[in-house]
PDB file of N, CA and C in Angstrom:
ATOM      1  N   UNK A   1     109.613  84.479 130.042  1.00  0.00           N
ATOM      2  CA  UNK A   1     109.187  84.095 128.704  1.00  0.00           C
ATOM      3  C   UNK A   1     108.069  85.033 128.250  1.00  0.00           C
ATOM      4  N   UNK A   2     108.440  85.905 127.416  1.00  0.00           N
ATOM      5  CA  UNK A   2     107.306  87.139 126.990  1.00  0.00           C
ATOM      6  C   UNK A   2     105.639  86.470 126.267  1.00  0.00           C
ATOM      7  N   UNK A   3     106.608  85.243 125.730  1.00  0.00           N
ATOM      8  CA  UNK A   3     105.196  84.388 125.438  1.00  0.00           C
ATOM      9  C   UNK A   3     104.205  83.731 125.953  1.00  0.00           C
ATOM     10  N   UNK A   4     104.219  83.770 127.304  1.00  0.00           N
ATOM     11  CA  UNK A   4     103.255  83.392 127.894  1.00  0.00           C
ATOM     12  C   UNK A   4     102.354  83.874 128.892  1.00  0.00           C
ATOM     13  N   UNK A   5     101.374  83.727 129.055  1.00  0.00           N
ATOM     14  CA  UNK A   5     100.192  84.732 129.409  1.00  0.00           C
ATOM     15  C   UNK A   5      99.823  84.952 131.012  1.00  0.00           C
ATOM     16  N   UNK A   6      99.659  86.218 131.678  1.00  0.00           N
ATOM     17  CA  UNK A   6      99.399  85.937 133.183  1.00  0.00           C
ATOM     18  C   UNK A   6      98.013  86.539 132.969  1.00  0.00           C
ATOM     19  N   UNK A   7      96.743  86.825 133.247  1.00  0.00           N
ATOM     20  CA  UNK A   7      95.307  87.242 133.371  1.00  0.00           C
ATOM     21  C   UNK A   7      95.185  87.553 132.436  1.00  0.00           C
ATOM     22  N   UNK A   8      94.924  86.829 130.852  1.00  0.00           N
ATOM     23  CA  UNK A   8      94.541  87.841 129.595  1.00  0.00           C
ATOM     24  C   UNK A   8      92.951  88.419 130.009  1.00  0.00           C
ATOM     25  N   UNK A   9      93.026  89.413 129.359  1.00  0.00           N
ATOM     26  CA  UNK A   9      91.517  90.497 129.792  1.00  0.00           C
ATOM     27  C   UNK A   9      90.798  89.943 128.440  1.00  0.00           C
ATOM     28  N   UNK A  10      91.526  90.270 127.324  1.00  0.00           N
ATOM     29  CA  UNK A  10      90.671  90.198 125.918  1.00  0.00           C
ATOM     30  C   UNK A  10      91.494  89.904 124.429  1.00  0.00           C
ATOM     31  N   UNK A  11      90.856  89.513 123.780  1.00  0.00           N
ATOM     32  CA  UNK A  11      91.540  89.147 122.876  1.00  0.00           C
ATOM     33  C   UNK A  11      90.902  89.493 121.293  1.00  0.00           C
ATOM     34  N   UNK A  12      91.949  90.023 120.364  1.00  0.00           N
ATOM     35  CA  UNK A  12      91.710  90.153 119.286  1.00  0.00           C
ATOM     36  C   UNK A  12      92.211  89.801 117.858  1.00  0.00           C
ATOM     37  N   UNK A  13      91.431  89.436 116.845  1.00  0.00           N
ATOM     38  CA  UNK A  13      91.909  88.352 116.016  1.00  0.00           C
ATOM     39  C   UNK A  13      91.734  89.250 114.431  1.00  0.00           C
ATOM     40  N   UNK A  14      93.151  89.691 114.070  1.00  0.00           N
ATOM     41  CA  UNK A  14      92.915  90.328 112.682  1.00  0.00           C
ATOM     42  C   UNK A  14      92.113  89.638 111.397  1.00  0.00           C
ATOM     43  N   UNK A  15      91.328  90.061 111.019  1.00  0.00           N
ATOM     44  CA  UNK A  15      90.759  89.331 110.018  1.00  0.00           C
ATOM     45  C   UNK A  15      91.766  89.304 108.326  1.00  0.00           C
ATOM     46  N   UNK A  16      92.384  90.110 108.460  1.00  0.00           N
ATOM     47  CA  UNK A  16      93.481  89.821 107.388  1.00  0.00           C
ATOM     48  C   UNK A  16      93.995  88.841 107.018  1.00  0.00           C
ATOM     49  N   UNK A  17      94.846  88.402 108.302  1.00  0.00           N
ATOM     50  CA  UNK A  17      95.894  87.499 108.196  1.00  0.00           C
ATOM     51  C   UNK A  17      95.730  86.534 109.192  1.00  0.00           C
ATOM     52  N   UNK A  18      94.695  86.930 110.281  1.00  0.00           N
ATOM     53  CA  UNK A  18      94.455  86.148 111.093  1.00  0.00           C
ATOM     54  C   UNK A  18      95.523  85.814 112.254  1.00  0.00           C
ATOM     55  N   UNK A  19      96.439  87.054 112.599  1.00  0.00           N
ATOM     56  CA  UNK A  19      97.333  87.103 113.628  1.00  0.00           C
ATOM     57  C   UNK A  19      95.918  87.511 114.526  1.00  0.00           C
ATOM     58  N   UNK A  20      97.024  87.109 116.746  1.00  0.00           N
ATOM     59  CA  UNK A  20      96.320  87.147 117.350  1.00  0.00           C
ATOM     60  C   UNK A  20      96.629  88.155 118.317  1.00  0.00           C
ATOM     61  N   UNK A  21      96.258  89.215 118.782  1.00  0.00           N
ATOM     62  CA  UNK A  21      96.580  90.395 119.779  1.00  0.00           C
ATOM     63  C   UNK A  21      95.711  89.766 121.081  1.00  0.00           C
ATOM     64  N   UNK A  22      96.518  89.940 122.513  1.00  0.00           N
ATOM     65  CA  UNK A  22      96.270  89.754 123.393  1.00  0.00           C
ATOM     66  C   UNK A  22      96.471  91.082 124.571  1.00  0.00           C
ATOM     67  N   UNK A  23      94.781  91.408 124.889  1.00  0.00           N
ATOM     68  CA  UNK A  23      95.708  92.142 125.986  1.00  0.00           C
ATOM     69  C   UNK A  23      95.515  91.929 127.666  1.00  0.00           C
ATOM     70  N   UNK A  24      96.376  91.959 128.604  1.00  0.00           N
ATOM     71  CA  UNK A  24      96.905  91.256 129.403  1.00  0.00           C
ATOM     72  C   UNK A  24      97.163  92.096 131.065  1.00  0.00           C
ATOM     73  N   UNK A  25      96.214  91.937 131.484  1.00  0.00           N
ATOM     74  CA  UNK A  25      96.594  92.545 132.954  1.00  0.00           C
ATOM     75  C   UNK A  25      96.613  94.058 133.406  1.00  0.00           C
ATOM     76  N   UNK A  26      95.236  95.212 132.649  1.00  0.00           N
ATOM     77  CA  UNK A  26      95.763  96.143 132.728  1.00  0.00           C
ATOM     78  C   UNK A  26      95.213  96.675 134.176  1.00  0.00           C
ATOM     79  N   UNK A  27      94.572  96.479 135.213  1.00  0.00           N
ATOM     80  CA  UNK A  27      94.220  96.675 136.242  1.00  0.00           C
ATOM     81  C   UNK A  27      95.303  95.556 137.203  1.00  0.00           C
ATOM     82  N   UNK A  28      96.529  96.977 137.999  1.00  0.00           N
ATOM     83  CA  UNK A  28      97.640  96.372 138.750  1.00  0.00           C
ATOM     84  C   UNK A  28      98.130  95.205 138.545  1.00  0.00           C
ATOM     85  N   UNK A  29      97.857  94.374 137.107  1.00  0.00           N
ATOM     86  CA  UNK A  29      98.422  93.453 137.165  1.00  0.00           C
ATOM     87  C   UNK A  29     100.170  93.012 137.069  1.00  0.00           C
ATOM     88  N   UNK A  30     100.291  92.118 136.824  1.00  0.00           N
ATOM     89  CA  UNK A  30     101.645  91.745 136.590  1.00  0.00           C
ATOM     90  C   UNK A  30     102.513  92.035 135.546  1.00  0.00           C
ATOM     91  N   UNK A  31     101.841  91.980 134.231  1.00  0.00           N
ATOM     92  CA  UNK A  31     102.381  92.316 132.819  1.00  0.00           C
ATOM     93  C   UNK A  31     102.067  93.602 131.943  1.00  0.00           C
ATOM     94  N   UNK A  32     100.663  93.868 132.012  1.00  0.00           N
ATOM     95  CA  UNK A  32     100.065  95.297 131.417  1.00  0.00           C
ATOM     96  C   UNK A  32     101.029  95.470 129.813  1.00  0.00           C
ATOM     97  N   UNK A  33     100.245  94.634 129.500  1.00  0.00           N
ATOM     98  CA  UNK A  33     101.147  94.488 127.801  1.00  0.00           C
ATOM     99  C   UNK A  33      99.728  94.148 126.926  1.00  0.00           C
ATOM    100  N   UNK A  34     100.311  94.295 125.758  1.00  0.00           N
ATOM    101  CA  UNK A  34      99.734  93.461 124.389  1.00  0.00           C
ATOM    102  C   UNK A  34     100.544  92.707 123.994  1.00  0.00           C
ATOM    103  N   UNK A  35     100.121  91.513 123.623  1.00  0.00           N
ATOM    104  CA  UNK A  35     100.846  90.288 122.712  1.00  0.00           C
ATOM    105  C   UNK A  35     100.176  90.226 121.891  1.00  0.00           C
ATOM    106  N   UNK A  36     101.412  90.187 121.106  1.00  0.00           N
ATOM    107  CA  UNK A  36     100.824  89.919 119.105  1.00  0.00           C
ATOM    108  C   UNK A  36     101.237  88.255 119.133  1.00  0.00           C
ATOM    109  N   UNK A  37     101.019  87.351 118.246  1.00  0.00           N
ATOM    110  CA  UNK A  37     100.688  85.990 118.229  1.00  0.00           C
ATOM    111  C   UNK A  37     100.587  86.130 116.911  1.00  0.00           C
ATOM    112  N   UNK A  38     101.179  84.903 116.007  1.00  0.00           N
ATOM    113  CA  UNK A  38     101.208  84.453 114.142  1.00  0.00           C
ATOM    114  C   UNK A  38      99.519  84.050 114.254  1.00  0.00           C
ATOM    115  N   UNK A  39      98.867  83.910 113.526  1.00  0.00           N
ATOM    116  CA  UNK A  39      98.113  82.876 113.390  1.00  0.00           C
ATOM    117  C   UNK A  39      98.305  81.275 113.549  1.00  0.00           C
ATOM    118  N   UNK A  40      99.575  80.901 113.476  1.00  0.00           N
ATOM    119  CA  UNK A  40      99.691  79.679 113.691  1.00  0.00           C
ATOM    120  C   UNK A  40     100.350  79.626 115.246  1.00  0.00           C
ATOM    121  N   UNK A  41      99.930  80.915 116.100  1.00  0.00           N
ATOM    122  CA  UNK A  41     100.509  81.187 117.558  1.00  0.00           C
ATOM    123  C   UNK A  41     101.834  81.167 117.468  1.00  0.00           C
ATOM    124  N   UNK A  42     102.939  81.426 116.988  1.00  0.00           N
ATOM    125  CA  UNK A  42     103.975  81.759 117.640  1.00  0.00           C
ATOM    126  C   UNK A  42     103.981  83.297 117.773  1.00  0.00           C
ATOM    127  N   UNK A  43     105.036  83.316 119.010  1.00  0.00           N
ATOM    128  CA  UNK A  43     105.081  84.863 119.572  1.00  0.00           C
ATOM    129  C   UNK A  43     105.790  85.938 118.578  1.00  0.00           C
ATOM    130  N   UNK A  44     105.090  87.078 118.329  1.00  0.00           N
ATOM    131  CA  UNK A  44     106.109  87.849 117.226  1.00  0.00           C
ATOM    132  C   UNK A  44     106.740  89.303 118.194  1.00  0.00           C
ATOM    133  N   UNK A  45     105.588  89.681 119.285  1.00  0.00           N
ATOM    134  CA  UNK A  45     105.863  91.057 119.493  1.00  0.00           C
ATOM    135  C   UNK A  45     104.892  91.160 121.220  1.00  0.00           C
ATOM    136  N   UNK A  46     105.433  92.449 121.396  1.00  0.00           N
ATOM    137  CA  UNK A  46     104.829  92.635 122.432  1.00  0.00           C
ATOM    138  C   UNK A  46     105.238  94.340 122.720  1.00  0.00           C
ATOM    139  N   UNK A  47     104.128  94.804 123.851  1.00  0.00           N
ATOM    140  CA  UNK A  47     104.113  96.144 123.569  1.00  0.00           C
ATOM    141  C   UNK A  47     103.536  96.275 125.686  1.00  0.00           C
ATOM    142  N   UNK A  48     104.646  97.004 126.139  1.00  0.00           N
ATOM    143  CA  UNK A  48     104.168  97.327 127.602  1.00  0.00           C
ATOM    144  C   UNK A  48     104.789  98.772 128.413  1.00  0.00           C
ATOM    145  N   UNK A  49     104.107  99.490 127.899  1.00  0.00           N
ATOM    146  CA  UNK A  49     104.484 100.553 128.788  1.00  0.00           C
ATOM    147  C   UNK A  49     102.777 101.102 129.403  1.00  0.00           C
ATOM    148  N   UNK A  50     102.709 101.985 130.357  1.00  0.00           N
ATOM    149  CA  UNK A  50     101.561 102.442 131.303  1.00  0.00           C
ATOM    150  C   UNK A  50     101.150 103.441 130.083  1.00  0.00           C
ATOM    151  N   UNK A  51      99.777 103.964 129.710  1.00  0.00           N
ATOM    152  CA  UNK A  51      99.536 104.978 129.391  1.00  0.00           C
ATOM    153  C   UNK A  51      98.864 106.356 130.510  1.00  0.00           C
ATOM    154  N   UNK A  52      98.889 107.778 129.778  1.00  0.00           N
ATOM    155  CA  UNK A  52      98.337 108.265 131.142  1.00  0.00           C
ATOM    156  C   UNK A  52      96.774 107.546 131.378  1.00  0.00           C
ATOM    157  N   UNK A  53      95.986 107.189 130.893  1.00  0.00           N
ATOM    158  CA  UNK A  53      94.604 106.656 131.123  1.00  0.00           C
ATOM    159  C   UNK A  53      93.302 108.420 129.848  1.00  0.00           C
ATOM    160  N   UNK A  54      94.598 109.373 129.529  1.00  0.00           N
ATOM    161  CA  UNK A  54      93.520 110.222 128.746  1.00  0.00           C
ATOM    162  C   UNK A  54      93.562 110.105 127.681  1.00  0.00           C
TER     163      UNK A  54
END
């Protein structure tokens, strides 16, 4: 279920619209993603690939 969360690190809250970005495990964790979240929390998106770290 992409919607649900294993170690979120931090979280960020657009002041626009008030959607919610989550990001999630980037030290060896399990998921190493961002989750996007509605403002009223349902799941819209998600984003997980490794970057090089430069």
């Amino acid at each position: 279920m992409p919607e649900l969360l294993f170690n979120p690190n931090d979280v960020v809250i657009d002041p626009a619209d008030g959607d919610t970005f989550v990001a999630e495990s980037h030290r060896g964790g399990m998921n190493n993603r961002i989750v996007h979240y509605s403002s009223e929390g349902r799941f819209i998106n998600q984003w997980r690939s490794k970057g090089s770290g430069q």
